[in-house]
Protein backbone atom coordinates (compact mmCIF):
# COMPACT_ATOMS: atom_id res chain seq x y z
CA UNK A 1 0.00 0.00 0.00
CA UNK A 2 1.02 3.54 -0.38
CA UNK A 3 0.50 6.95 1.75
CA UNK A 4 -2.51 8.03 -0.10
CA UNK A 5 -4.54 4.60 0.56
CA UNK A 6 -4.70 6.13 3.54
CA UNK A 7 -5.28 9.52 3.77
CA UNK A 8 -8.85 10.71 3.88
CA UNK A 9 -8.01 14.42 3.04
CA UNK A 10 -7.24 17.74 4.35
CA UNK A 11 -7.74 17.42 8.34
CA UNK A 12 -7.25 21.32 9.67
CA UNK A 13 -4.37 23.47 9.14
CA UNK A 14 -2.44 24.63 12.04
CA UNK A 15 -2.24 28.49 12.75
CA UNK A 16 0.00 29.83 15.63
CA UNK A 17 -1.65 33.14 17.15
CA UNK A 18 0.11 35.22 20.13
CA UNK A 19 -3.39 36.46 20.90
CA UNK A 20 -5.83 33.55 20.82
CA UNK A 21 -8.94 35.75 21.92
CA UNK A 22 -8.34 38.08 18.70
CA UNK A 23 -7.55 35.03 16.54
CA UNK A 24 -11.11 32.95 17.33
CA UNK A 25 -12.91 36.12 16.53
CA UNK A 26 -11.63 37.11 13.24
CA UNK A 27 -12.31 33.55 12.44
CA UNK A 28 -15.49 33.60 13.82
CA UNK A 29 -16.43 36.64 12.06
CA UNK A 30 -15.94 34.36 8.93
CA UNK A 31 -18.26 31.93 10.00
CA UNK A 32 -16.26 29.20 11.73
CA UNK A 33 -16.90 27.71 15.35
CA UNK A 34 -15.39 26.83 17.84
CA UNK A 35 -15.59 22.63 17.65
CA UNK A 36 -13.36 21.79 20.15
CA UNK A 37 -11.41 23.72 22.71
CA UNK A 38 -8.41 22.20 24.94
CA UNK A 39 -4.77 23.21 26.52
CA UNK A 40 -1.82 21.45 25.41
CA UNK A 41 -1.01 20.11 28.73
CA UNK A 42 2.89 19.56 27.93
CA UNK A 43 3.08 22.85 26.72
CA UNK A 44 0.37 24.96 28.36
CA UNK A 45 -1.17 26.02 24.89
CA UNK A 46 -4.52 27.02 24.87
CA UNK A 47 -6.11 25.57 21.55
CA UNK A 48 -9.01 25.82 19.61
CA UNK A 49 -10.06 23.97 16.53
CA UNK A 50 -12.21 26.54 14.34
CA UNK A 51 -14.73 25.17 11.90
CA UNK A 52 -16.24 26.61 8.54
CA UNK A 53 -18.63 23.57 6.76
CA UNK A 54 -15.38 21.11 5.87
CA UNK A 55 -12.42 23.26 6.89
CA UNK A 56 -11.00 23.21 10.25
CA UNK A 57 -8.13 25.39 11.82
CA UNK A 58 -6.26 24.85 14.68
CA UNK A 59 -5.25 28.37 15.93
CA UNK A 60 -3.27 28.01 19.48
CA UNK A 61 -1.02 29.98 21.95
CA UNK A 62 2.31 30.69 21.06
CA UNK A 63 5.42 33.42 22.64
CA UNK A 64 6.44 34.72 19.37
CA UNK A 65 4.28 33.73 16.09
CA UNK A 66 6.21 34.85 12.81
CA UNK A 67 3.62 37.26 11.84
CA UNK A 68 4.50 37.34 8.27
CA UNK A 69 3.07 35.92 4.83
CA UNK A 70 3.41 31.99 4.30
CA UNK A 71 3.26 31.34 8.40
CA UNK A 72 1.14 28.56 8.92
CA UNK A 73 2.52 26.59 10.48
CA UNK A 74 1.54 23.09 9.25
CA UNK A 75 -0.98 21.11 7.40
CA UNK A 76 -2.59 18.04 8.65
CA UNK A 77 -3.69 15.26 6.67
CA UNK A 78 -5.97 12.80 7.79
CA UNK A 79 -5.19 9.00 7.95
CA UNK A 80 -6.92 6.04 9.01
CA UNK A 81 -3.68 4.13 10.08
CA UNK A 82 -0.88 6.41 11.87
CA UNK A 83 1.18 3.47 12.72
CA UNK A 84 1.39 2.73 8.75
CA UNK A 85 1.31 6.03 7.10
CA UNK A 86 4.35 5.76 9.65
CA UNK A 87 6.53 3.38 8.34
CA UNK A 88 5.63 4.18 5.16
CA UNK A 89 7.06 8.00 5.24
CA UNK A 90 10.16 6.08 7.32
CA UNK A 91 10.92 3.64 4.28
CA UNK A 92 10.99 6.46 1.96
CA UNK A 93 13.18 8.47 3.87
CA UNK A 94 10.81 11.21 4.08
CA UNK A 95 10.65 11.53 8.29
CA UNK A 96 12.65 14.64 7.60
CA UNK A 97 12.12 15.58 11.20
CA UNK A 98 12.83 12.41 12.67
CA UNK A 99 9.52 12.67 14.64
CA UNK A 100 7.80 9.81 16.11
CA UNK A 101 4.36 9.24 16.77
CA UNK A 102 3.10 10.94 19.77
CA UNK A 103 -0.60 11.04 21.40
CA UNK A 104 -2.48 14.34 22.51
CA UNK A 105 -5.80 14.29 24.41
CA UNK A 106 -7.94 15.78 22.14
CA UNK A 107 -11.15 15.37 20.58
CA UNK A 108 -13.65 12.48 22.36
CA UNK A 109 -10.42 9.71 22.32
CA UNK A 110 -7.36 11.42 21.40
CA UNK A 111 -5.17 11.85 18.70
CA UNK A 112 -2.17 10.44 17.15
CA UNK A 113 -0.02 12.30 14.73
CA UNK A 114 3.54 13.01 13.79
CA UNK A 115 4.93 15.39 11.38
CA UNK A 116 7.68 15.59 8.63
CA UNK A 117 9.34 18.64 6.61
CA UNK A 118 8.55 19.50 3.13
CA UNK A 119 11.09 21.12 0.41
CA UNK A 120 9.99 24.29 1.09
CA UNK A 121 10.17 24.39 5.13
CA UNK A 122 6.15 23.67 5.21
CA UNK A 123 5.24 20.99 8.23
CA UNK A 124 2.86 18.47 6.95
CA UNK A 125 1.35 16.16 9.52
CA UNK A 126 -0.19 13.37 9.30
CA UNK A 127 -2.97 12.72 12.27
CA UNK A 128 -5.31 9.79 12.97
CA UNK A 129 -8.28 10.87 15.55
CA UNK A 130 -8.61 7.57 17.84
């Protein structure tokens, strides 16, 4: 099997924000809501996954955001099998990172997810809700 057998699409795109309160309200002035709202317990990061019809950001707390064009900070693809999609990036040599999989709380059962670097700098992760 290959990567894209198991990707399901586009799962949110990751935003940093230094002020989260201003950043949920410009988005919500666009139409999105809040869907789910959590800290980052490792890191104390206050997140919150915005939601327009099929599009979902993840805008969260961070000291110094690069506040410039081209700063999101990643894009998340969606995959039915982490532990796969895993080994599959790893036999290709494309865990430019050399991340692992790691687990975060969110959502109903948690989530699983690790991310790699693309040719350009861009952060693509791949995440599996549980």
């Amino acid at each position: 099997m290959e990567i894209k057998d198991y990707a399901l699409g586009l799962q949110h795109i990751g935003v940093p924000t230094e002020n989260l309160e201003k950043t949920v309200e410009f988005y919500e002035a666009l139409g999105f809501t809040i869907a789910h709202a959590t800290v980052n317990e490792a890191t104390g990061q206050r997140v919150r996954f915005m939601k327009l019809q099929n599009v979902v950001m993840e805008v969260y707390d961070i000291d110094k955001a690069a506040m410039c064009y081209g700063a999101l900070e990643h894009v998340a693809i969606d995959v039915t099998d982490i532990d796969a999609v895993y080994k599959l990036v790893c036999e290709k040599g494309l865990n430019t990172l050399e991340d692992e999989v790691h687990f975060l709380p969110y959502w109903e059962n948690g989530v699983k997810f690790f991310t790699i670097e693309g040719p350009n700098k861009e952060k693509v992760e791949f995440s599996q809700y549980l």
